[in-house]
Structures are given as structure tokens and as C-alpha cells.
N, C-alpha and C. Protein backbone atom coordinates (compact mmCIF):
# COMPACT_ATOMS: atom_id res chain seq x y z
N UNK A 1 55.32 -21.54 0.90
CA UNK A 1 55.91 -21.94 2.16
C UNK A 1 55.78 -20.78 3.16
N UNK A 2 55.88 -21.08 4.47
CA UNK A 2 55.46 -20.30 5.76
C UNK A 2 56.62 -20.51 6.79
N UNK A 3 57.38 -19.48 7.09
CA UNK A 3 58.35 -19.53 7.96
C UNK A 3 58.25 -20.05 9.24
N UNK A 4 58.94 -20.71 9.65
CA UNK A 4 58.70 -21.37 11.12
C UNK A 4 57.96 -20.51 12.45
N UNK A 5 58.24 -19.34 12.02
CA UNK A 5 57.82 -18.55 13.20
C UNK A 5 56.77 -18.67 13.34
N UNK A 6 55.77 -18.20 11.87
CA UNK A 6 54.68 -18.55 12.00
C UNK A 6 54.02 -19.78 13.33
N UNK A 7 54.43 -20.46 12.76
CA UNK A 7 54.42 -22.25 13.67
C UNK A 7 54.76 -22.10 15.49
N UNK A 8 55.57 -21.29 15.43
CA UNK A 8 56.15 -20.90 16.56
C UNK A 8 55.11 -20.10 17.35
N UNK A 9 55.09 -19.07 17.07
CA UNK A 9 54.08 -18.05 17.20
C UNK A 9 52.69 -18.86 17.50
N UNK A 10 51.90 -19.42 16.57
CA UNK A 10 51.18 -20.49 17.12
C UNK A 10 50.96 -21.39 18.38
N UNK A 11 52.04 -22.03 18.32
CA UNK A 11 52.61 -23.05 19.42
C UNK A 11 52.33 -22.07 21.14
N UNK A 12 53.09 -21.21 20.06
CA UNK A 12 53.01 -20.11 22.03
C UNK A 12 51.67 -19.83 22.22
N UNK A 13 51.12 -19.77 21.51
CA UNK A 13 49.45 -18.86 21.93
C UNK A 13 48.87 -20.25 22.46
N UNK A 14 48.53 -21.53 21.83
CA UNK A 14 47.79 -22.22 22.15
C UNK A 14 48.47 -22.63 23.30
N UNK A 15 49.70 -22.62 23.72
CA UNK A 15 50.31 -23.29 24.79
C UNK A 15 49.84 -22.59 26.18
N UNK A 16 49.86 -20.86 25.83
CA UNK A 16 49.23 -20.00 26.76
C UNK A 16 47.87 -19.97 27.10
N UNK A 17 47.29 -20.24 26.43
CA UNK A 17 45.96 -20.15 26.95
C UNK A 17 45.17 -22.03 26.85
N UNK A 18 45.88 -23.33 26.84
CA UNK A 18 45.33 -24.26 26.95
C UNK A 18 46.27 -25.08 27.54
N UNK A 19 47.22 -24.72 28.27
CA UNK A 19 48.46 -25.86 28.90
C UNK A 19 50.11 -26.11 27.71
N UNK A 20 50.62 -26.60 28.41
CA UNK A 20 51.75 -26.79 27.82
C UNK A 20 51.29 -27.93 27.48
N UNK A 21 51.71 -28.35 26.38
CA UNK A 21 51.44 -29.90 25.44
C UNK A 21 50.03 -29.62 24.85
N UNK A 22 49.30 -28.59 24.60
CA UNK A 22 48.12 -28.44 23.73
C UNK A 22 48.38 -28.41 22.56
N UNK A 23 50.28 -27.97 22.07
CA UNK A 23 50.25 -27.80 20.20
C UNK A 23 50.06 -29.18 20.19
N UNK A 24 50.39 -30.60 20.92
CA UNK A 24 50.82 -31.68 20.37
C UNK A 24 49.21 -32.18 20.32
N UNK A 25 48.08 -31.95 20.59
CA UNK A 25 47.32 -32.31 20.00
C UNK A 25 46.83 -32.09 18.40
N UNK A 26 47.55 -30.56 18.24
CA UNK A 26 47.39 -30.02 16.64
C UNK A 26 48.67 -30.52 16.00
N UNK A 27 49.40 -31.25 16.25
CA UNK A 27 50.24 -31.89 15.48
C UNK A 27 49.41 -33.42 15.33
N UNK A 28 48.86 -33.53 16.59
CA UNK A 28 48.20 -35.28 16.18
C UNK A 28 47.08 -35.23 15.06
N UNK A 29 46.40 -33.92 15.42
CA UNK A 29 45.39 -33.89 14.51
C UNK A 29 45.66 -33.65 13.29
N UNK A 30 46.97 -32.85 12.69
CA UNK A 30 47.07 -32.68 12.14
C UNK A 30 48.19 -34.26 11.18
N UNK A 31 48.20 -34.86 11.85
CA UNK A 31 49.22 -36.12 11.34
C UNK A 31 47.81 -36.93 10.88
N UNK A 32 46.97 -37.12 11.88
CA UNK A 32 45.92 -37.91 11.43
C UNK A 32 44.90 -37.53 9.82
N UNK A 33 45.38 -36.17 9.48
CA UNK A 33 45.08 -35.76 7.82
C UNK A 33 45.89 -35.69 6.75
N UNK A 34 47.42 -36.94 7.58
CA UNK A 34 48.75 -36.79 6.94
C UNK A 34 49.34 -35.49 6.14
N UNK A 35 49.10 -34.50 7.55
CA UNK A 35 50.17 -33.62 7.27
C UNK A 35 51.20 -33.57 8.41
N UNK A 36 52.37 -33.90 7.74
CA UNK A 36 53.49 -33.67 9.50
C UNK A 36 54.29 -32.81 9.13
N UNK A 37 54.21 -32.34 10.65
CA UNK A 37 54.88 -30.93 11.38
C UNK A 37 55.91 -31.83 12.38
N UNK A 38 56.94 -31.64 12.17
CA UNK A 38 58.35 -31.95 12.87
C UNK A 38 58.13 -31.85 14.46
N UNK A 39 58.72 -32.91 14.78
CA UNK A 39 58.30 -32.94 16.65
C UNK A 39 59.08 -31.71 17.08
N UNK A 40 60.48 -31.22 16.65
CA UNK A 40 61.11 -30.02 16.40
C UNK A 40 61.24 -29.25 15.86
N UNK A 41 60.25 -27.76 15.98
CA UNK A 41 60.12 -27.15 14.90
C UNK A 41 61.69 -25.55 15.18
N UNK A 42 62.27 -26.29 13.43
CA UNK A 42 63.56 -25.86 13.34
C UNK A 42 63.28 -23.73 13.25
N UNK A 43 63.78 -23.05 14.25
CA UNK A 43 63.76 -21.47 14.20
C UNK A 43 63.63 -21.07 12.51
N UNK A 44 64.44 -21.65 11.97
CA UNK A 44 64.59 -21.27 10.92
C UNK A 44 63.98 -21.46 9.56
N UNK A 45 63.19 -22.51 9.86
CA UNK A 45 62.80 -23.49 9.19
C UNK A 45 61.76 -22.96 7.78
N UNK A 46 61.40 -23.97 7.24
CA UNK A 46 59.99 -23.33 6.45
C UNK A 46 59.51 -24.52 5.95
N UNK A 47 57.86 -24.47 6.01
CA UNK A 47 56.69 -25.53 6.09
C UNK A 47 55.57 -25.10 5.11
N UNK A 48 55.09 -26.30 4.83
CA UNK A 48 53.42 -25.66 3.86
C UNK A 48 53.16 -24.58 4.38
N UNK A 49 52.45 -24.00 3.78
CA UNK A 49 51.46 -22.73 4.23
C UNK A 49 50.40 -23.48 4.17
N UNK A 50 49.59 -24.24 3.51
CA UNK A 50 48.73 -25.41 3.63
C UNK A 50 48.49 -25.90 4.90
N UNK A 51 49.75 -26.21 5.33
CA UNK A 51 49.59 -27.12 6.76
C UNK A 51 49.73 -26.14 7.87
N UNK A 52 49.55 -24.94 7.78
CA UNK A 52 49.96 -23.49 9.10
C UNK A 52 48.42 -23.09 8.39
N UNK A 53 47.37 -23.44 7.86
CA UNK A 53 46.22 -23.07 7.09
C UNK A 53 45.15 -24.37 8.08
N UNK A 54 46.02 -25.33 7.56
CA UNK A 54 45.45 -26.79 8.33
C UNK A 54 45.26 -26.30 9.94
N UNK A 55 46.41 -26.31 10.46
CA UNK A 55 46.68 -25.76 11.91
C UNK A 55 45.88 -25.08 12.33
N UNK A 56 45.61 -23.63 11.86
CA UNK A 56 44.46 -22.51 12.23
C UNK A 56 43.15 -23.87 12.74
N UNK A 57 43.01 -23.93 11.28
CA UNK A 57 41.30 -25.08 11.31
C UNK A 57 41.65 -26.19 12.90
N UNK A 58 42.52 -27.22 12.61
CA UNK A 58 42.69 -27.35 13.62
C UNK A 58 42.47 -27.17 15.31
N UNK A 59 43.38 -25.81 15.42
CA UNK A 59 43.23 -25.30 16.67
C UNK A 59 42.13 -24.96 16.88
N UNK A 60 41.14 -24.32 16.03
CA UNK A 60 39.90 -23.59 16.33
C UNK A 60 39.28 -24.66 16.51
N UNK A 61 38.92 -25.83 15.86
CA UNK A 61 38.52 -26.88 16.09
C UNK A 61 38.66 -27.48 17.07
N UNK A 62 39.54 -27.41 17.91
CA UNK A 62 40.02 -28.49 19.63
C UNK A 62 39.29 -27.23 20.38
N UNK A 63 40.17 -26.19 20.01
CA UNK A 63 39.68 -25.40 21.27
C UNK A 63 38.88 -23.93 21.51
N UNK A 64 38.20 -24.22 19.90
CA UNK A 64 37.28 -22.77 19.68
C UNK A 64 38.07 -21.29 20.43
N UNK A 65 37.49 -20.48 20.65
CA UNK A 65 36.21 -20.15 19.56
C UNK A 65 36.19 -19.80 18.39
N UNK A 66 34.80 -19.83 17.93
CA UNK A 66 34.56 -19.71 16.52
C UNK A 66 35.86 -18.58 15.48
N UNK A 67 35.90 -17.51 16.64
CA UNK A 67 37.05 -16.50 15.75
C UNK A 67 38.13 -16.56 16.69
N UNK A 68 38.54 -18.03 16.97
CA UNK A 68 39.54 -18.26 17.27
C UNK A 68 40.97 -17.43 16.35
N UNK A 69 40.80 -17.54 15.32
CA UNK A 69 41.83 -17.11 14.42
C UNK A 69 42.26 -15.95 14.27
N UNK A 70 41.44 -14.87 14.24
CA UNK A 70 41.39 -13.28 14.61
C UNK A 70 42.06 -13.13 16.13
N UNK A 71 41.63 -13.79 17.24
CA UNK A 71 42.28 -13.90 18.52
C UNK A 71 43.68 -14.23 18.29
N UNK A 72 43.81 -15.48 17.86
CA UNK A 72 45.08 -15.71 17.62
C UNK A 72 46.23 -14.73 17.08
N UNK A 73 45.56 -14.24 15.58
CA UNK A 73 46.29 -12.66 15.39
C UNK A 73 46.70 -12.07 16.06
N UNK A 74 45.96 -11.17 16.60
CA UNK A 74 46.22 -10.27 17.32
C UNK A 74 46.93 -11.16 18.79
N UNK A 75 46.91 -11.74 19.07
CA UNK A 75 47.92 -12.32 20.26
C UNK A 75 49.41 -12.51 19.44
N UNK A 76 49.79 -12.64 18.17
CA UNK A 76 50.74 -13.08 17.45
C UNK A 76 51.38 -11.93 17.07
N UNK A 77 50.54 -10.92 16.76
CA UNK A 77 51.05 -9.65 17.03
C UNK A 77 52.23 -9.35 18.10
N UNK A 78 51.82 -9.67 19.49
CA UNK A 78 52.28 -9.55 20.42
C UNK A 78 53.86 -9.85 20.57
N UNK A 79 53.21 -11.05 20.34
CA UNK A 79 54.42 -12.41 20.17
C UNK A 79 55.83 -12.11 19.16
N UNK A 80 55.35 -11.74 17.96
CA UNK A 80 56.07 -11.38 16.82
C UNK A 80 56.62 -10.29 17.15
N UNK A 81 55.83 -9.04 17.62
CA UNK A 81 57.03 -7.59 17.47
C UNK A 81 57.57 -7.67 19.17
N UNK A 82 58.20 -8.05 19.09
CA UNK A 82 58.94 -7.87 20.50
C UNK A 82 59.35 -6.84 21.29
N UNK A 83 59.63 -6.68 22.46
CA UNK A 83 59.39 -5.58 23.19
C UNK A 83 60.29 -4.36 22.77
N UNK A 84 61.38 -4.33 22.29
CA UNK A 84 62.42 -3.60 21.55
C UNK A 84 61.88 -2.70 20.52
N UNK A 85 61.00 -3.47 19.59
CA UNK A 85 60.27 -3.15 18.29
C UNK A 85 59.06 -2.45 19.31
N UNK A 86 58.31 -3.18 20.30
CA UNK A 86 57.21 -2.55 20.33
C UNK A 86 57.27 -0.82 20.90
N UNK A 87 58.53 -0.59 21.68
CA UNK A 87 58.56 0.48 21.95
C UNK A 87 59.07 1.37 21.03
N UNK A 88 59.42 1.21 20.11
CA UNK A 88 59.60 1.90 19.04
C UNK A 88 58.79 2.04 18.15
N UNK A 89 57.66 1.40 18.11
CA UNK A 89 56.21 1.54 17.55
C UNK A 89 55.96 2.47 18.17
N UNK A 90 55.81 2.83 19.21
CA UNK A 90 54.99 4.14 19.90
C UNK A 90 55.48 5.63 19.08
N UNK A 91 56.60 5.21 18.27
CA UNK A 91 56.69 6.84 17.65
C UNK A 91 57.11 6.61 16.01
N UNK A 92 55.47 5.94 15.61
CA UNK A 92 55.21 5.53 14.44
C UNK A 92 54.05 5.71 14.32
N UNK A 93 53.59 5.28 12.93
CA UNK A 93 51.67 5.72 12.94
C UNK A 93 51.59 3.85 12.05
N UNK A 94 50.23 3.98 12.12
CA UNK A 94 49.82 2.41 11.74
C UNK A 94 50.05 2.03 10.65
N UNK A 95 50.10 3.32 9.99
CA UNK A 95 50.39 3.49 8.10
C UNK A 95 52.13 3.01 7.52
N UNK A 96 52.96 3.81 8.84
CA UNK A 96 53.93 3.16 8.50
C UNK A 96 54.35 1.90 8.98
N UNK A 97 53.67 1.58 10.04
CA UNK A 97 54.07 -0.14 10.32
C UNK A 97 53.57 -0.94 9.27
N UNK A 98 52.24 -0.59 9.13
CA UNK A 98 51.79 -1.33 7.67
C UNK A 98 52.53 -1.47 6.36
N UNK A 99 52.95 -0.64 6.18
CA UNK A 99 54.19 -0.12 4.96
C UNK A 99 55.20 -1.36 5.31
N UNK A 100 55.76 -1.35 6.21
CA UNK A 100 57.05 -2.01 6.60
C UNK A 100 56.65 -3.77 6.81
N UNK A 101 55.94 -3.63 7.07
CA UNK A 101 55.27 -5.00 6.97
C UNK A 101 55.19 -5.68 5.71
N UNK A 102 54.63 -4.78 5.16
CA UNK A 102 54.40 -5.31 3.65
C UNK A 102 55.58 -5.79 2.97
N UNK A 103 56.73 -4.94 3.52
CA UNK A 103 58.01 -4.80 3.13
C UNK A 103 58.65 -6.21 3.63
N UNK A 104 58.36 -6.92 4.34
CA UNK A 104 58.88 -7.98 5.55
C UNK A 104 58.51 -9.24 5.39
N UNK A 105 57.07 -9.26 4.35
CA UNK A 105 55.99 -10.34 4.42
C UNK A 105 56.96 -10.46 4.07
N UNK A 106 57.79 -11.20 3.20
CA UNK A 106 58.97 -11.96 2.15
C UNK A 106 59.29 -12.61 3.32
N UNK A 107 60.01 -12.25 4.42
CA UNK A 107 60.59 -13.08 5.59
C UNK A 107 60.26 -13.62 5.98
N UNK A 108 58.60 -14.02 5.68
CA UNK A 108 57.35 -15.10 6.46
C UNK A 108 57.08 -16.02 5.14
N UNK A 109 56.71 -15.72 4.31
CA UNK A 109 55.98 -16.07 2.97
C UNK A 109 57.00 -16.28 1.76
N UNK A 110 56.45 -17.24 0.70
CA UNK A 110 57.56 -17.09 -0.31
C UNK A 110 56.34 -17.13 -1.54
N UNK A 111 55.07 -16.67 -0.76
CA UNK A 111 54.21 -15.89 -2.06
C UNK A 111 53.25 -14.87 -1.41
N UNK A 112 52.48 -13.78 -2.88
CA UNK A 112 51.49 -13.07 -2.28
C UNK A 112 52.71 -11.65 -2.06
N UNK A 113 51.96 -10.78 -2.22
CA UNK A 113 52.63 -9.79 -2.29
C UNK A 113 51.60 -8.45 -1.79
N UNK A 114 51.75 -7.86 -1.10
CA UNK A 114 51.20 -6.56 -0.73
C UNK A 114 51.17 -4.97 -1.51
N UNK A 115 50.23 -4.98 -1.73
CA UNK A 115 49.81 -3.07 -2.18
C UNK A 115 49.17 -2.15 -0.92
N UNK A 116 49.82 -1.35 -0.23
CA UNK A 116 49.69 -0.64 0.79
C UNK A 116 49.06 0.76 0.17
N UNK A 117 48.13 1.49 0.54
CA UNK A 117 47.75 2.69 0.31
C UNK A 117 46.84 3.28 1.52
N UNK A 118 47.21 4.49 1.92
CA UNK A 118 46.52 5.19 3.14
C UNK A 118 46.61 6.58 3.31
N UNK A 119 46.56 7.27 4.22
CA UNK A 119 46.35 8.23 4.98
C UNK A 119 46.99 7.98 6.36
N UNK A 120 47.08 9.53 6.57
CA UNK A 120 46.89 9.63 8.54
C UNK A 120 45.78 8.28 9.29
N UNK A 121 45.14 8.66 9.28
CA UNK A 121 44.20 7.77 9.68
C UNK A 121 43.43 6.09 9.06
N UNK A 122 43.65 6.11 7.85
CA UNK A 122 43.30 4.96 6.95
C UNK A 122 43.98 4.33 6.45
N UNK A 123 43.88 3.24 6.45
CA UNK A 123 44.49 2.33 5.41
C UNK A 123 44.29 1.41 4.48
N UNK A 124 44.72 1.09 3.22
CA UNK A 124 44.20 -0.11 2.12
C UNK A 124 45.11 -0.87 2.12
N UNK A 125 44.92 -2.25 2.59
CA UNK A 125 46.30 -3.11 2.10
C UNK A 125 45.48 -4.56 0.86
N UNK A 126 45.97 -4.41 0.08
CA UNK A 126 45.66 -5.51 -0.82
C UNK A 126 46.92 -6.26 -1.06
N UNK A 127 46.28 -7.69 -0.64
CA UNK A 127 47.45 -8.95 -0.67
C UNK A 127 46.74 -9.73 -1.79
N UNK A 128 47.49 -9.91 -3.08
CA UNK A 128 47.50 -10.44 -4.21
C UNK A 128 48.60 -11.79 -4.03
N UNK A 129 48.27 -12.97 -4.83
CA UNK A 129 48.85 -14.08 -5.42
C UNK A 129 49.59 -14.63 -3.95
N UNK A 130 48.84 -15.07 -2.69
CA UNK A 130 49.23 -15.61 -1.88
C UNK A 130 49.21 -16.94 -1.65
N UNK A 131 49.69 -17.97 -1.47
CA UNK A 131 49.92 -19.04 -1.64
C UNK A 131 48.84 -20.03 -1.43
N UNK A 132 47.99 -19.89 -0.82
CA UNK A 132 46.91 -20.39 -0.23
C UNK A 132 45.59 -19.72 -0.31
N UNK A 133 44.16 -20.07 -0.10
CA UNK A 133 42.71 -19.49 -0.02
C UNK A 133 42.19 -19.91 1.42
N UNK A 134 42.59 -18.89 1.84
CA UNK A 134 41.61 -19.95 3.14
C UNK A 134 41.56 -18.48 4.15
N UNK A 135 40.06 -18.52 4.57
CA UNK A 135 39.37 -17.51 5.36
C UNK A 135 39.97 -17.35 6.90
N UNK A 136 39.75 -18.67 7.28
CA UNK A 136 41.09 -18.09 8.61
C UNK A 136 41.88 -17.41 8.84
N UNK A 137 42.77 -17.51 7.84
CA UNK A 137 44.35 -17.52 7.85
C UNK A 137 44.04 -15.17 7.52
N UNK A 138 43.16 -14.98 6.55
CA UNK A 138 42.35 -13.90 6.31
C UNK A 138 41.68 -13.02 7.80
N UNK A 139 41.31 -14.28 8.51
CA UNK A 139 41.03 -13.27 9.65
C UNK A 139 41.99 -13.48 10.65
N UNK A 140 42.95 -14.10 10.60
CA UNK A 140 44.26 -13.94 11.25
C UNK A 140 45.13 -12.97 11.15
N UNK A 141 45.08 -12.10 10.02
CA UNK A 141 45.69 -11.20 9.63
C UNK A 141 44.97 -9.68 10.33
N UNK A 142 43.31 -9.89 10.18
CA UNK A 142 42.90 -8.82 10.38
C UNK A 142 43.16 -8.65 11.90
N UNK A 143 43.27 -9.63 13.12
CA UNK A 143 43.49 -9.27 13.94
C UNK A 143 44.80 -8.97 14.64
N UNK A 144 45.68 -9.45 13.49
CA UNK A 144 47.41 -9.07 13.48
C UNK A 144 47.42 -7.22 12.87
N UNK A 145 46.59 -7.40 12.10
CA UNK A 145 46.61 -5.68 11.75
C UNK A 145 46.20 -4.68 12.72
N UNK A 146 45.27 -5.18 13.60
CA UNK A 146 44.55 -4.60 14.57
C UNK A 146 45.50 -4.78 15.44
N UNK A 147 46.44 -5.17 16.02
CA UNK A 147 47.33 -5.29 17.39
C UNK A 147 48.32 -4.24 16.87
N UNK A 148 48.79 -4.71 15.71
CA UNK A 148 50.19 -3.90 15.10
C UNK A 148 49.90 -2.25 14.98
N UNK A 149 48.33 -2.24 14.69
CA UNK A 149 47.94 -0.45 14.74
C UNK A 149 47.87 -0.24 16.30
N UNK A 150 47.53 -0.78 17.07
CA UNK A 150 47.24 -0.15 18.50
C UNK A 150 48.81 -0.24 18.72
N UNK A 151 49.73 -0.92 18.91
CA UNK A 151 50.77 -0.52 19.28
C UNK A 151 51.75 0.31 19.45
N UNK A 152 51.24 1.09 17.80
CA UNK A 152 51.69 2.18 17.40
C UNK A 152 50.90 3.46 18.57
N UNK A 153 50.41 3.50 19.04
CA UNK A 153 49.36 4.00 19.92
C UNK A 153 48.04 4.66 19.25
N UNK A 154 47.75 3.89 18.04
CA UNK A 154 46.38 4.16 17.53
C UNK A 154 45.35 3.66 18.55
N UNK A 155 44.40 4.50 18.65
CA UNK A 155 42.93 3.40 19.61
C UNK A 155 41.79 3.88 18.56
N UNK A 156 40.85 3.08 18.90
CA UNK A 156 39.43 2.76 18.36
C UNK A 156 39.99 2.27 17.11
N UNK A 157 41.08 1.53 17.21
CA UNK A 157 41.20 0.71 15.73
C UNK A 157 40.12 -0.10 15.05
N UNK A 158 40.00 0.11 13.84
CA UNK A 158 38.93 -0.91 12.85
C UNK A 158 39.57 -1.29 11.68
N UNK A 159 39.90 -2.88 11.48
CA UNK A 159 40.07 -3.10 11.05
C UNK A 159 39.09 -4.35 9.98
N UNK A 160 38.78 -3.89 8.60
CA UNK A 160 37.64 -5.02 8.29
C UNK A 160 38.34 -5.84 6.72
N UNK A 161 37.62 -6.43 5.95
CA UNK A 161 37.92 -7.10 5.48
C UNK A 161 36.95 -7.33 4.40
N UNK A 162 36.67 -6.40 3.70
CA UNK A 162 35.59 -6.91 2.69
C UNK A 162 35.75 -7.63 1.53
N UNK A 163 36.68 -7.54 0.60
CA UNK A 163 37.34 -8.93 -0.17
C UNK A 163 38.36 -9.77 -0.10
N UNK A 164 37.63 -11.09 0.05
CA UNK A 164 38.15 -12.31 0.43
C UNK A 164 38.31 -13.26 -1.06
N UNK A 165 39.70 -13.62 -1.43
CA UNK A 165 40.05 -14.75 -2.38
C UNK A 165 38.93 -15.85 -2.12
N UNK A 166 38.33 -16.33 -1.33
CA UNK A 166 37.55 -17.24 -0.56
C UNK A 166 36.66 -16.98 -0.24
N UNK A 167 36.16 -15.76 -0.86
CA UNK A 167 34.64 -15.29 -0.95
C UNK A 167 34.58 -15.01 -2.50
N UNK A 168 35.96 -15.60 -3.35
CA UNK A 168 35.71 -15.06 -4.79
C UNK A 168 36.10 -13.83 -5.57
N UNK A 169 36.51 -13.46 -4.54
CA UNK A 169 37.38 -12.29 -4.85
C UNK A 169 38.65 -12.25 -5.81
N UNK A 170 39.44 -11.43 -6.37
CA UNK A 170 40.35 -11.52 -7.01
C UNK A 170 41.60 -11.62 -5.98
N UNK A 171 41.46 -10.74 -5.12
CA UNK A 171 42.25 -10.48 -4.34
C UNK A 171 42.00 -10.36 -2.81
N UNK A 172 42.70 -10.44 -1.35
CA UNK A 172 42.12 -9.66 -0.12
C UNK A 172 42.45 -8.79 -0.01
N UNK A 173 41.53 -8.08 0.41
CA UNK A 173 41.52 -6.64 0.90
C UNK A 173 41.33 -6.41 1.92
N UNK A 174 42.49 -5.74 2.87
CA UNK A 174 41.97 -4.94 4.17
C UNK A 174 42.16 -3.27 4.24
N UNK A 175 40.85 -3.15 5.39
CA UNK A 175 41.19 -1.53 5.50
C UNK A 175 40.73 -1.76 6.53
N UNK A 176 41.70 -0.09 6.95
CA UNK A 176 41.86 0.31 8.43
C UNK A 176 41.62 1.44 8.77
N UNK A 177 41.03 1.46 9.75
CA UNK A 177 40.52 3.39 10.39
C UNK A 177 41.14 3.11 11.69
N UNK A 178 41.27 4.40 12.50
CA UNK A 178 41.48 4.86 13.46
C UNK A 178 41.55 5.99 13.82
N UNK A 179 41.76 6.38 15.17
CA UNK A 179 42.23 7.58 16.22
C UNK A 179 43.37 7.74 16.49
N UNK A 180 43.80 8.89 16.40
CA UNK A 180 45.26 9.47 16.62
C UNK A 180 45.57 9.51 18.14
N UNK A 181 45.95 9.56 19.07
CA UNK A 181 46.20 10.19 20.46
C UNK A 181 47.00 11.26 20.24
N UNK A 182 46.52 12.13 20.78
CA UNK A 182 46.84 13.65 20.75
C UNK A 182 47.74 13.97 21.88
């Protein structure tokens, strides 16, 4: 299961950049593969991760582009750490937001679990036994990792992704480089 925010978080991005009433086409589309998403989606709530997996495909599907989903990330980024949090990122490094994150997934997810390992500058995060396989949802993350490091005031962030559950992998793997500001 996938916490409402998730859903939420969603809702806002596509609403921002395609009109207000654009989620309700990814609810139609998504009813028409009989999966339903509540005409009210409850703050609190919690939904497939399947159907917030569905959704990604979905949205990218109505309204591209192709790495719609990575965009989406990193806009969800935004969305998610709020301005309170984000200024208090500025006197953090990417390693420990990552850390704390890992620490947090539980509040989004009710599977999949994180192994964090890094440096000043690098990072390894391996997400094991997550509820779902699906490559989107994989590069949704990488561009949620990439917002959450610049915030911290990392630049020339890189964030990549070389094992994918959905490329056969055991597990996903991300890593991260960057620049310090001095």
C-alpha cells in the first residue's frame, strides 16, 4: 500500500502543468482498467501501490513525456518537503536527507525497505522487497533523489540507477554524486 500523499502529490503536478480536472482523466483511465481511486482522495488514506504504479503509466500516457515520471519526481520533491523543511535542508548534506528518508519511507509505503551507504559527496541507496516492479515508479524516485540533494544546496547533482528489480535485478539501486558549495 501507498499513502495518499503519494496520490496527492500526483494530482498537484498533473493539475499544474495540464489544467485543473487533468487527474480526472487518470482516474477515468484508470477506472476503465478497473482500478478505482476514490473521487475523494482521503489525506490520510492508503491505496494499491499497483494502482499509484498504474497512475505513473497512465499520466505519462495522456500527457507524455516519455520521462514523464523522473519529471514528476523531482516536481514531488518540491511538493512533499515543504517550505519549513526546505529551509532547513540548506544546512544539511544529501547524505543526510537520504538517511532520513530512508528512515520515513514507512510513512509512504508498507513495503521495501532501504540500505543507505555514502560519503561527503556519494551516495548508495538500495531499496529491497518493495511492493511492486515497475520502472517508472524507479525513475520517479531518481528524480525525487535529485530534487531532495539540490535542496540541500548540492549542485551538479547525478543521480543514476543501474539496478532495476525490472531489469532483473535482485534489488534497486541508486547512486548519487555531487558538488559541495563552498
Amino acid at each position: 500500500m501507498t499513502s495518499s500523499k503519494a496520490f496527492l502529490s500526483l494530482r498537484e503536478y498533473i493539475e499544474s502543468q495540464h489544467k485543473t480536472g487533468a487527474f480526472q482523466r487518470v482516474r477515468d483511465a484508470l477506472a476503465s482498467r478497473g482500478l478505482e481511486l476514490d473521487r475523494v482522495i482521503k489525506p490520510n488514506g492508503w491505496y494499491p501501490t499497483a494502482t499509484y504504479a498504474a497512475a505513473l503509466d497512465v499520466a505519462r500516457d495522456l500527457f507524455g513525456p516519455a520521462d514523464f515520471a523522473e519529471r514528476y519526481g523531482y516536481a514531488s520533491a518540491e511538493y512533499e518537503l515543504n517550505f519549513f523543511l526546505r529551509f532547513l535542508l540548506r544546512f544539511t548534506s544529501p547524505a543526510w536527507i537520504l538517511q532520513r528518508g530512508a528512515e520515513v519511507w514507512r510513512r509512504f509505503h508498507d513495503s521495501g525497505t532501504w540500505e543507505i551507504t555514502g560519503s561527503a559527496q556519494r551516495i548508495r541507496g538500495v531499496l529491497s522487497g518493495f511492493g511492486v516492479i515497475h520502472e517508472g515508479y524507479c525513475n520517479l524516485l531518481v528524480g525525487w533523489l535529485r530534487r531532495a540533494c539540490e535542496l540541500t544546496g548540492a549542485r551538479e547533482v547525478a543521480i543514476i540507477h543501474p539496478e532495476c528489480r525490472a531489469r532483473g535485478a535482485k534489488a534497486c539501486v541508486f547512486e548519487g554524486a555531487w558538488k559541495v558549495n563552498r
